[in-house]
PDB file of N, CA and C in Angstrom:
ATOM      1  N   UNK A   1       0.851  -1.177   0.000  1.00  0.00           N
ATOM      2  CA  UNK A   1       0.000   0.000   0.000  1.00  0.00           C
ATOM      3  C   UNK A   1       0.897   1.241   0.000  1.00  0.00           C
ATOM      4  N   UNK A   2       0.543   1.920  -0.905  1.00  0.00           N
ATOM      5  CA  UNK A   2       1.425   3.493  -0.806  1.00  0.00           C
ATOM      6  C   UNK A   2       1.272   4.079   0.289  1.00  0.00           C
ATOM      7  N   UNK A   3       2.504   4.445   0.686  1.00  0.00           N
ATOM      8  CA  UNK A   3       2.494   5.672   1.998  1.00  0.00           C
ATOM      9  C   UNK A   3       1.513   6.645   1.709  1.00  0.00           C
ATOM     10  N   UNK A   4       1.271   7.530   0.747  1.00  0.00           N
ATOM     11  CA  UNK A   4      -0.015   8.379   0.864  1.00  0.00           C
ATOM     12  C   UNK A   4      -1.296   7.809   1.399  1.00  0.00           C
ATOM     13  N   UNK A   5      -1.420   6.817   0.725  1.00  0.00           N
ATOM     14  CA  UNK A   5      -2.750   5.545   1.264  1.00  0.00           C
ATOM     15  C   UNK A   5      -2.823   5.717   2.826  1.00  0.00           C
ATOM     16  N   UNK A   6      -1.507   4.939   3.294  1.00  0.00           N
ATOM     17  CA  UNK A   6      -1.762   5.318   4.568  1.00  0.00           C
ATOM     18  C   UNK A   6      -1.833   6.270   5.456  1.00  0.00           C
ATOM     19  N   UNK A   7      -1.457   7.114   5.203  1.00  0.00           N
ATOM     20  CA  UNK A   7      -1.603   8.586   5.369  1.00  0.00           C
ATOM     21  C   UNK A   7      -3.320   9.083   5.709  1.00  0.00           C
ATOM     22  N   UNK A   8      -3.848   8.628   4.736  1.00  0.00           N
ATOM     23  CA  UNK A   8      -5.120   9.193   4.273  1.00  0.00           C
ATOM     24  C   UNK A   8      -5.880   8.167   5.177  1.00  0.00           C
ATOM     25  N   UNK A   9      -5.369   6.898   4.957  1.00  0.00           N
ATOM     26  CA  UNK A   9      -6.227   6.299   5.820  1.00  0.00           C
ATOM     27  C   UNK A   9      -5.822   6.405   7.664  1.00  0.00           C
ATOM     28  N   UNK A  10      -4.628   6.515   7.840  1.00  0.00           N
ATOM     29  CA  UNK A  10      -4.834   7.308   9.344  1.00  0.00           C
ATOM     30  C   UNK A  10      -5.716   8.515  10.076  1.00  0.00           C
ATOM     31  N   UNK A  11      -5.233   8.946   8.967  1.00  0.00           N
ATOM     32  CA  UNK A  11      -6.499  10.349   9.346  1.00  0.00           C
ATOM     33  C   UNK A  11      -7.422   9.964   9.244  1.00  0.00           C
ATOM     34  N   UNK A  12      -8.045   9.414   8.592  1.00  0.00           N
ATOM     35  CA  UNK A  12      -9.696   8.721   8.563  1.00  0.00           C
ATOM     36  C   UNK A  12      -9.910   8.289   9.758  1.00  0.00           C
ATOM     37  N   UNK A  13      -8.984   7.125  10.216  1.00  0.00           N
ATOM     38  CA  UNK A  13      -9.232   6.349  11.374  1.00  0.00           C
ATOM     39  C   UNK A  13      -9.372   7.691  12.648  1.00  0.00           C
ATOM     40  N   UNK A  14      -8.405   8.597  12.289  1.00  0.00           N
ATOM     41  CA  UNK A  14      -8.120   9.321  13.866  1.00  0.00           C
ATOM     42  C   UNK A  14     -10.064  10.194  13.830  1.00  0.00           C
ATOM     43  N   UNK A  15      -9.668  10.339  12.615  1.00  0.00           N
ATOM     44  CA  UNK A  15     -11.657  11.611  12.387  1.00  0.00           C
ATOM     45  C   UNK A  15     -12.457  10.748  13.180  1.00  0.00           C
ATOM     46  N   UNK A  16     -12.770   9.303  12.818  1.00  0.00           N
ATOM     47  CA  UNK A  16     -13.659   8.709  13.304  1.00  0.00           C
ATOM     48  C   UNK A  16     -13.307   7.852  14.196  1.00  0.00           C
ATOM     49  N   UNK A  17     -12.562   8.062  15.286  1.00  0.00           N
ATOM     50  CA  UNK A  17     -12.514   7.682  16.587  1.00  0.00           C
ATOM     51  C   UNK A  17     -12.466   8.768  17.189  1.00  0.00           C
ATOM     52  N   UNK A  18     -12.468   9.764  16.719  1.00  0.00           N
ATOM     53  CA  UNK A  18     -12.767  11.464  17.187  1.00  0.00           C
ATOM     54  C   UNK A  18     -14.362  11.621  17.446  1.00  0.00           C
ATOM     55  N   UNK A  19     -14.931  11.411  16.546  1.00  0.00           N
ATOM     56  CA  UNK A  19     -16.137  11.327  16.616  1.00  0.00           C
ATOM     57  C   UNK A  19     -16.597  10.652  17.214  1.00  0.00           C
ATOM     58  N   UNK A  20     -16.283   9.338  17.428  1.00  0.00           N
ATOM     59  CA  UNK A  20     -16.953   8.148  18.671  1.00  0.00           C
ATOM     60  C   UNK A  20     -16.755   8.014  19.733  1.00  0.00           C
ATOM     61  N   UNK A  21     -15.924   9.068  20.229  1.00  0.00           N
ATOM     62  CA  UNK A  21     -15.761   9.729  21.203  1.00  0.00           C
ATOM     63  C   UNK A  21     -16.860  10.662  21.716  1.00  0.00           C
ATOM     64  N   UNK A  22     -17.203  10.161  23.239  1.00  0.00           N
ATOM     65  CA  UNK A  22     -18.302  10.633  23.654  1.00  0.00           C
ATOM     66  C   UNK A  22     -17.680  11.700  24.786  1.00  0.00           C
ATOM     67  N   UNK A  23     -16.872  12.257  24.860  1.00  0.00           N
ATOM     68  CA  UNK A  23     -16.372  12.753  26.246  1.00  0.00           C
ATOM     69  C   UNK A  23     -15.660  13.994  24.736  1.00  0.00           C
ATOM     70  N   UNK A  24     -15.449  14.207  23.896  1.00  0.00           N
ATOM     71  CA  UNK A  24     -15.137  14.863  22.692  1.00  0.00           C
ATOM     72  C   UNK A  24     -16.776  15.951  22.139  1.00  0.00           C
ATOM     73  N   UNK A  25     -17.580  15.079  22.469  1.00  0.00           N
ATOM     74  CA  UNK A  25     -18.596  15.425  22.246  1.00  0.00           C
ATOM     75  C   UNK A  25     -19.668  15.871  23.685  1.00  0.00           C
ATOM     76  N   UNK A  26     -18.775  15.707  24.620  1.00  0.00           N
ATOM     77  CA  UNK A  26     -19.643  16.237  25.556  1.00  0.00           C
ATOM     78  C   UNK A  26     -18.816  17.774  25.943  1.00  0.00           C
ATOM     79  N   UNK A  27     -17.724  18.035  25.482  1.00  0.00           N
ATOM     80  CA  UNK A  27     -16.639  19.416  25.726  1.00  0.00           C
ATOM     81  C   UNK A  27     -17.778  20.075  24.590  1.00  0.00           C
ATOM     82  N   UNK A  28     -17.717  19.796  23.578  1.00  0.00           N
ATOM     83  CA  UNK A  28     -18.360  20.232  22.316  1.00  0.00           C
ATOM     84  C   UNK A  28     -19.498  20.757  22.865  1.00  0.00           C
ATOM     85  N   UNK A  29     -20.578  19.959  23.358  1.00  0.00           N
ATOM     86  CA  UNK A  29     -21.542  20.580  23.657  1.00  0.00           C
ATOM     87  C   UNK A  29     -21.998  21.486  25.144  1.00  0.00           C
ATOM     88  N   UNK A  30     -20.817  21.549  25.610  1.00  0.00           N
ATOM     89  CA  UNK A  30     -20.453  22.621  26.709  1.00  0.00           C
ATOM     90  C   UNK A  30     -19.753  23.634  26.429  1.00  0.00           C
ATOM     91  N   UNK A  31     -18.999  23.449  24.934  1.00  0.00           N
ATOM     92  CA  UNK A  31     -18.673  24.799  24.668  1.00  0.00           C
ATOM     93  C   UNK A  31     -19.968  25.436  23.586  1.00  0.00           C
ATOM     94  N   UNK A  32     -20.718  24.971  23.044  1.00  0.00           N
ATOM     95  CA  UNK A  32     -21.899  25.124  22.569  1.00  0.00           C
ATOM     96  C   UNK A  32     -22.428  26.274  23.801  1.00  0.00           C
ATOM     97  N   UNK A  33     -23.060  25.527  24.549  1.00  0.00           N
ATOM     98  CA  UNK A  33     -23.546  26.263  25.960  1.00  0.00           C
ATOM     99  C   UNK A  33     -23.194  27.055  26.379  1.00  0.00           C
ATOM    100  N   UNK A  34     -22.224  27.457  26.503  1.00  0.00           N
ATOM    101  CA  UNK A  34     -21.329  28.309  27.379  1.00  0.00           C
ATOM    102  C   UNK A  34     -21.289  29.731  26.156  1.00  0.00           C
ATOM    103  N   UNK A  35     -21.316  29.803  25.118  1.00  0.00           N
ATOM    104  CA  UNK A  35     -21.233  30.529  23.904  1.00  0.00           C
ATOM    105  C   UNK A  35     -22.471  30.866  23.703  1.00  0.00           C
ATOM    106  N   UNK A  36     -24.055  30.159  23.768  1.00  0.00           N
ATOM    107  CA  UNK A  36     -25.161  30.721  23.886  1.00  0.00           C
ATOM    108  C   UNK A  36     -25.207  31.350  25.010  1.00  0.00           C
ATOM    109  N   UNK A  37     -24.859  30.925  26.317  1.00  0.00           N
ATOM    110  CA  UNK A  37     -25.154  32.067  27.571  1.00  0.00           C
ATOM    111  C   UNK A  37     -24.123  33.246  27.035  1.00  0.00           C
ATOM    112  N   UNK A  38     -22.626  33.306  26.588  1.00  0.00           N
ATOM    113  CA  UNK A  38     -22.490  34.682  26.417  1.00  0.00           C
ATOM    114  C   UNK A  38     -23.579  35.531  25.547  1.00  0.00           C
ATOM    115  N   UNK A  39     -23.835  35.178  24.230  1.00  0.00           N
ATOM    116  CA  UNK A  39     -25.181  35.561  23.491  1.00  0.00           C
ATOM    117  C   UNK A  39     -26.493  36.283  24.029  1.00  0.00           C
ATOM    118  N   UNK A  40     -26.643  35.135  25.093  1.00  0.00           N
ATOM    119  CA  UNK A  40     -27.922  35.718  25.802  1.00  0.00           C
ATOM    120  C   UNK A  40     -27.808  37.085  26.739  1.00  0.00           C
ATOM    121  N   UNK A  41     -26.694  36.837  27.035  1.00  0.00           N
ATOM    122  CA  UNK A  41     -26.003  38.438  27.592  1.00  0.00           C
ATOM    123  C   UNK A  41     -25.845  39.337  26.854  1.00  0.00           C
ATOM    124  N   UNK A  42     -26.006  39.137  25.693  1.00  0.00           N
ATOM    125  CA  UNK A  42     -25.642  40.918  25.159  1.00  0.00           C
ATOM    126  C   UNK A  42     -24.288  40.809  24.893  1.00  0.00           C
ATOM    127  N   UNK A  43     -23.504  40.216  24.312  1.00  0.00           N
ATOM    128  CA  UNK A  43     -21.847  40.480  24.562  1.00  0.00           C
ATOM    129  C   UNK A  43     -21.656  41.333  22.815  1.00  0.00           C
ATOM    130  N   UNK A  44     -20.702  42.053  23.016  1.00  0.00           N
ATOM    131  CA  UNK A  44     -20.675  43.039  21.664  1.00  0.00           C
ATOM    132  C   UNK A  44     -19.988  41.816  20.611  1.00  0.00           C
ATOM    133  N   UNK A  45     -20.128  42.529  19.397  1.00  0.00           N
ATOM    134  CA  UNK A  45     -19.015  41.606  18.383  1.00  0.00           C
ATOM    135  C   UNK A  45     -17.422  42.132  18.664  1.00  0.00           C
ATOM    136  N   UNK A  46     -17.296  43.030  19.449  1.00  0.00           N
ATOM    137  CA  UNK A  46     -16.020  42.514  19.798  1.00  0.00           C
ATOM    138  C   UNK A  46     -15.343  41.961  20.454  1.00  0.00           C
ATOM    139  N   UNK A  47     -16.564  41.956  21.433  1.00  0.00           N
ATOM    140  CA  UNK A  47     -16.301  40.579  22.990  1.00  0.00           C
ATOM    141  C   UNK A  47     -16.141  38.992  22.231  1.00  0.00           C
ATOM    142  N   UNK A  48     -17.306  39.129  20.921  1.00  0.00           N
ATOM    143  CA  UNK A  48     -17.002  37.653  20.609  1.00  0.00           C
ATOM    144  C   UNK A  48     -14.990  37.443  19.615  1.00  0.00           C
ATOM    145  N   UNK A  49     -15.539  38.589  18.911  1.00  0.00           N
ATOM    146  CA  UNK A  49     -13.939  38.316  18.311  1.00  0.00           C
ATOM    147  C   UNK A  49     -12.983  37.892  19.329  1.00  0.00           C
ATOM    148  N   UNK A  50     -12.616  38.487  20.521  1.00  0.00           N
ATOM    149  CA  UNK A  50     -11.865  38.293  21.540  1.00  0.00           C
ATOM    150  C   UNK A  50     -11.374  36.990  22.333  1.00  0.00           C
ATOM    151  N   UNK A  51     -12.842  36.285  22.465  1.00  0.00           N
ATOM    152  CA  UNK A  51     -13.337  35.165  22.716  1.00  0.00           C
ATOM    153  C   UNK A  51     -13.359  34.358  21.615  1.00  0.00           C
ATOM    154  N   UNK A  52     -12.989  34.602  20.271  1.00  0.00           N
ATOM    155  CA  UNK A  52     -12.506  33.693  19.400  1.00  0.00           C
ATOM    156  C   UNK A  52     -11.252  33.268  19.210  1.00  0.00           C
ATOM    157  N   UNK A  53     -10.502  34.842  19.348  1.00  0.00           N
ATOM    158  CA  UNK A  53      -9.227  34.703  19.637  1.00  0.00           C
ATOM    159  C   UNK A  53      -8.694  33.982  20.689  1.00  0.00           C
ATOM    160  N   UNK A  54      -8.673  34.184  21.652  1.00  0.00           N
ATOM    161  CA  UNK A  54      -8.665  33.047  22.668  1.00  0.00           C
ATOM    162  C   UNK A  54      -9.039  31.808  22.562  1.00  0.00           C
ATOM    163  N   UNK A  55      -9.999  31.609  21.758  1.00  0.00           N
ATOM    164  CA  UNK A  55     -10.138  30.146  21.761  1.00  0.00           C
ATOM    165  C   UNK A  55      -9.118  29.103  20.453  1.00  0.00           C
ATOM    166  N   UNK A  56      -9.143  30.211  19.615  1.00  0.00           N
ATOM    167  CA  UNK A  56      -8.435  29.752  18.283  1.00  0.00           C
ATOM    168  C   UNK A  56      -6.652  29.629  18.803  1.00  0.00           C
ATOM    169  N   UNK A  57      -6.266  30.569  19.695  1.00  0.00           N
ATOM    170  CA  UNK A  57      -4.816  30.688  20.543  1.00  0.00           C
ATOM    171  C   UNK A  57      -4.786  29.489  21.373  1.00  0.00           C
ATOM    172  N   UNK A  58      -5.582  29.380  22.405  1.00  0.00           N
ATOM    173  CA  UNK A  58      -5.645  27.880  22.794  1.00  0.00           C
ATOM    174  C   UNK A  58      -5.476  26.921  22.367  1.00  0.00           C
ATOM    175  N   UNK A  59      -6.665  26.797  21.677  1.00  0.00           N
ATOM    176  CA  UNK A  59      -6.367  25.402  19.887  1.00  0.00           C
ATOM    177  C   UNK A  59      -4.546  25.386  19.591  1.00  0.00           C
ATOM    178  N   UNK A  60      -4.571  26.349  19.554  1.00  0.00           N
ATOM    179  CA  UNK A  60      -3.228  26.072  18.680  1.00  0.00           C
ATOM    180  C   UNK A  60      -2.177  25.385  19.887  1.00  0.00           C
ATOM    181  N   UNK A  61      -1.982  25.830  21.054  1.00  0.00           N
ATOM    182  CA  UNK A  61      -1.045  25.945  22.176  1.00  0.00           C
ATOM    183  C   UNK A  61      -1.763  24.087  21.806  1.00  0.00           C
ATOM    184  N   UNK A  62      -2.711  23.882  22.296  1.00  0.00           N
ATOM    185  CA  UNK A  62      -2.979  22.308  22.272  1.00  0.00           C
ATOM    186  C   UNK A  62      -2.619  21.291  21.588  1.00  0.00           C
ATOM    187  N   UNK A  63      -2.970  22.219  19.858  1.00  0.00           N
ATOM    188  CA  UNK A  63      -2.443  21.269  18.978  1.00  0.00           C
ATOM    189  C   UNK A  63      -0.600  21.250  19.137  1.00  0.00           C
ATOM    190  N   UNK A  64      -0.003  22.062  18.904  1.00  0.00           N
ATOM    191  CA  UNK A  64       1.366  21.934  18.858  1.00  0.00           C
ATOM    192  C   UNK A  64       1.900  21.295  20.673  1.00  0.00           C
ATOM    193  N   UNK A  65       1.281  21.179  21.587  1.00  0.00           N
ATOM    194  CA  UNK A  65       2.074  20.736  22.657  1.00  0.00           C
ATOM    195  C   UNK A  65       1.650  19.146  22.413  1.00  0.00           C
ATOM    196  N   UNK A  66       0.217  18.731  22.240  1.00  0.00           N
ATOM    197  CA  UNK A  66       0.091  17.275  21.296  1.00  0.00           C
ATOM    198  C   UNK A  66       1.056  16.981  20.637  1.00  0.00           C
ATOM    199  N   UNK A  67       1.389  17.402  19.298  1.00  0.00           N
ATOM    200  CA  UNK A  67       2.032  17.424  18.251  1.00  0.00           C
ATOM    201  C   UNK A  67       3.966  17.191  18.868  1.00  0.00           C
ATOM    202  N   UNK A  68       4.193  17.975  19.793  1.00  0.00           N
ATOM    203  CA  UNK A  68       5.518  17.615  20.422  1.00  0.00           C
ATOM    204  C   UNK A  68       5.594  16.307  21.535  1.00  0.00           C
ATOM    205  N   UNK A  69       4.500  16.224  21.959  1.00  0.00           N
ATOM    206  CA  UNK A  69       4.252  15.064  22.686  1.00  0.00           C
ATOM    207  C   UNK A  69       3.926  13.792  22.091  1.00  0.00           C
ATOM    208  N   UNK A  70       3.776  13.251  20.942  1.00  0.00           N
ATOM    209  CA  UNK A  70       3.607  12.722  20.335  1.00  0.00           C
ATOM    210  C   UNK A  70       4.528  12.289  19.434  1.00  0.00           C
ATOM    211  N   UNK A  71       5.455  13.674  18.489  1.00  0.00           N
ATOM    212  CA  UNK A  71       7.052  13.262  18.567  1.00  0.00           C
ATOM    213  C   UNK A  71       7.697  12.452  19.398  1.00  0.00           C
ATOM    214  N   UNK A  72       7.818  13.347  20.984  1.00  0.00           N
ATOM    215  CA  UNK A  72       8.441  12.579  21.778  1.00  0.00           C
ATOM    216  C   UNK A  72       8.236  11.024  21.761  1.00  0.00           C
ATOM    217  N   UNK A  73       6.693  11.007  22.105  1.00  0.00           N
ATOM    218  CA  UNK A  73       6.838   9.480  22.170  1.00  0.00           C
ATOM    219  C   UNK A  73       7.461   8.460  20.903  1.00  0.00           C
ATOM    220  N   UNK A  74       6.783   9.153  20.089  1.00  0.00           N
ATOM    221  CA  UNK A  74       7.600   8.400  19.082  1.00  0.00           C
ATOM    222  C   UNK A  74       8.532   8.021  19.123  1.00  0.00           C
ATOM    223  N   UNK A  75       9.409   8.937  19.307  1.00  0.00           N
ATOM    224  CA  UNK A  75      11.260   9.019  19.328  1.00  0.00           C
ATOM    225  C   UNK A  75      11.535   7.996  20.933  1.00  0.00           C
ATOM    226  N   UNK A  76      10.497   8.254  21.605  1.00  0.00           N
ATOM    227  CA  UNK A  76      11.097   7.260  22.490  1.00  0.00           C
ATOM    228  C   UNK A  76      10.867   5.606  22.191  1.00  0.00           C
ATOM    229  N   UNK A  77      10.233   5.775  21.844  1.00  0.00           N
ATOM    230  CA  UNK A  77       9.382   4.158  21.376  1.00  0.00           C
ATOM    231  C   UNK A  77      10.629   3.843  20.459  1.00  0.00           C
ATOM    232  N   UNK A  78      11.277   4.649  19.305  1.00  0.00           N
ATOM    233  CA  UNK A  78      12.310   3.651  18.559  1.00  0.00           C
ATOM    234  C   UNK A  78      13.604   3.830  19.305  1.00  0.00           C
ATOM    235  N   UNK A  79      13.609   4.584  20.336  1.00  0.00           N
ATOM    236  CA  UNK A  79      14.755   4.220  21.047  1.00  0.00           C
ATOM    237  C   UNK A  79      14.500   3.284  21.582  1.00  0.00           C
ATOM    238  N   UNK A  80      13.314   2.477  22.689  1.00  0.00           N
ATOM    239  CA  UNK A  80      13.347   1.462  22.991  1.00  0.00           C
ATOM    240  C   UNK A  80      13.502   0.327  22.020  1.00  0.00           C
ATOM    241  N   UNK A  81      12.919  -0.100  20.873  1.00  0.00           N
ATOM    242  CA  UNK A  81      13.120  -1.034  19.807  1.00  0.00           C
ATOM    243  C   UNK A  81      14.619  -1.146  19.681  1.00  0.00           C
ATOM    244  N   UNK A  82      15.110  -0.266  19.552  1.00  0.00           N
ATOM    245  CA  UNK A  82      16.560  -0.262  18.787  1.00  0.00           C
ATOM    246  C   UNK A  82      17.447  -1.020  19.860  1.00  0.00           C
ATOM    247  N   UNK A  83      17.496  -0.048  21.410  1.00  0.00           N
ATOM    248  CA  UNK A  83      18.031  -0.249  22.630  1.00  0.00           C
ATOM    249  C   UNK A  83      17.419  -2.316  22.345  1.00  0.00           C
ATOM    250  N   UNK A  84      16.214  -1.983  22.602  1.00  0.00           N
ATOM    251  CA  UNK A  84      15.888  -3.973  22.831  1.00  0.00           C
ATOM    252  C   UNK A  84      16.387  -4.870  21.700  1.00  0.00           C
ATOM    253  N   UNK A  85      16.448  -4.454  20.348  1.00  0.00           N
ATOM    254  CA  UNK A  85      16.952  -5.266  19.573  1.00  0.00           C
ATOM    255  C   UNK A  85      18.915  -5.265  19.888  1.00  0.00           C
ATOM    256  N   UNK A  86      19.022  -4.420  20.240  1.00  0.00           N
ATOM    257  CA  UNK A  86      20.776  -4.385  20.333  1.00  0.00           C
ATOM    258  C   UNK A  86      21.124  -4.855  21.419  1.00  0.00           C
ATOM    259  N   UNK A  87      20.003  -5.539  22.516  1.00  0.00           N
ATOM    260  CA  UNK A  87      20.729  -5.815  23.537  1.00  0.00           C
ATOM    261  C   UNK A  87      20.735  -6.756  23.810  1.00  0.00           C
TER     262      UNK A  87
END
């Protein structure tokens, strides 16, 4: 199977174990909530821009500390293989 293949098909797998995720979908619908009560308050459009920003800044801090944590493991995992096969 071509490396793109798998590629494409990882991400598939990760979308939809994202989705079947019920604790993914219960943040979701508390940040739902939490975004209609600002609404119901009156908050200006620049309170929401603000509050987008922040949330989109977050996202990111999450994705990239994932994204290094996930390196890591990686990199540790073939150090163990290597370390266990050489020893």
């Amino acid at each position: 199977m071509p490396i793109l293949s798998l590629i494409r098909n990882h991400e598939e797998d990760i979308n939809q174990m994202i989705q079947n995720e019920a604790e993914y979908h219960k943040y979701m619908d508390e940040a739902g909530k939490a975004w209609d009560e600002l609404v119901k308050m009156g908050i200006s459009q620049e309170q929401k821009d603000l509050i987008e920003n922040i949330e989109r800044a977050t996202g990111c801090i999450g994705s990239i500390y994932s994204e290094i944590s996930y390196q890591k493991g990686f990199s540790d995992a073939i150090k163990l293989i290597i370390e266990s096969l050489v020893s």
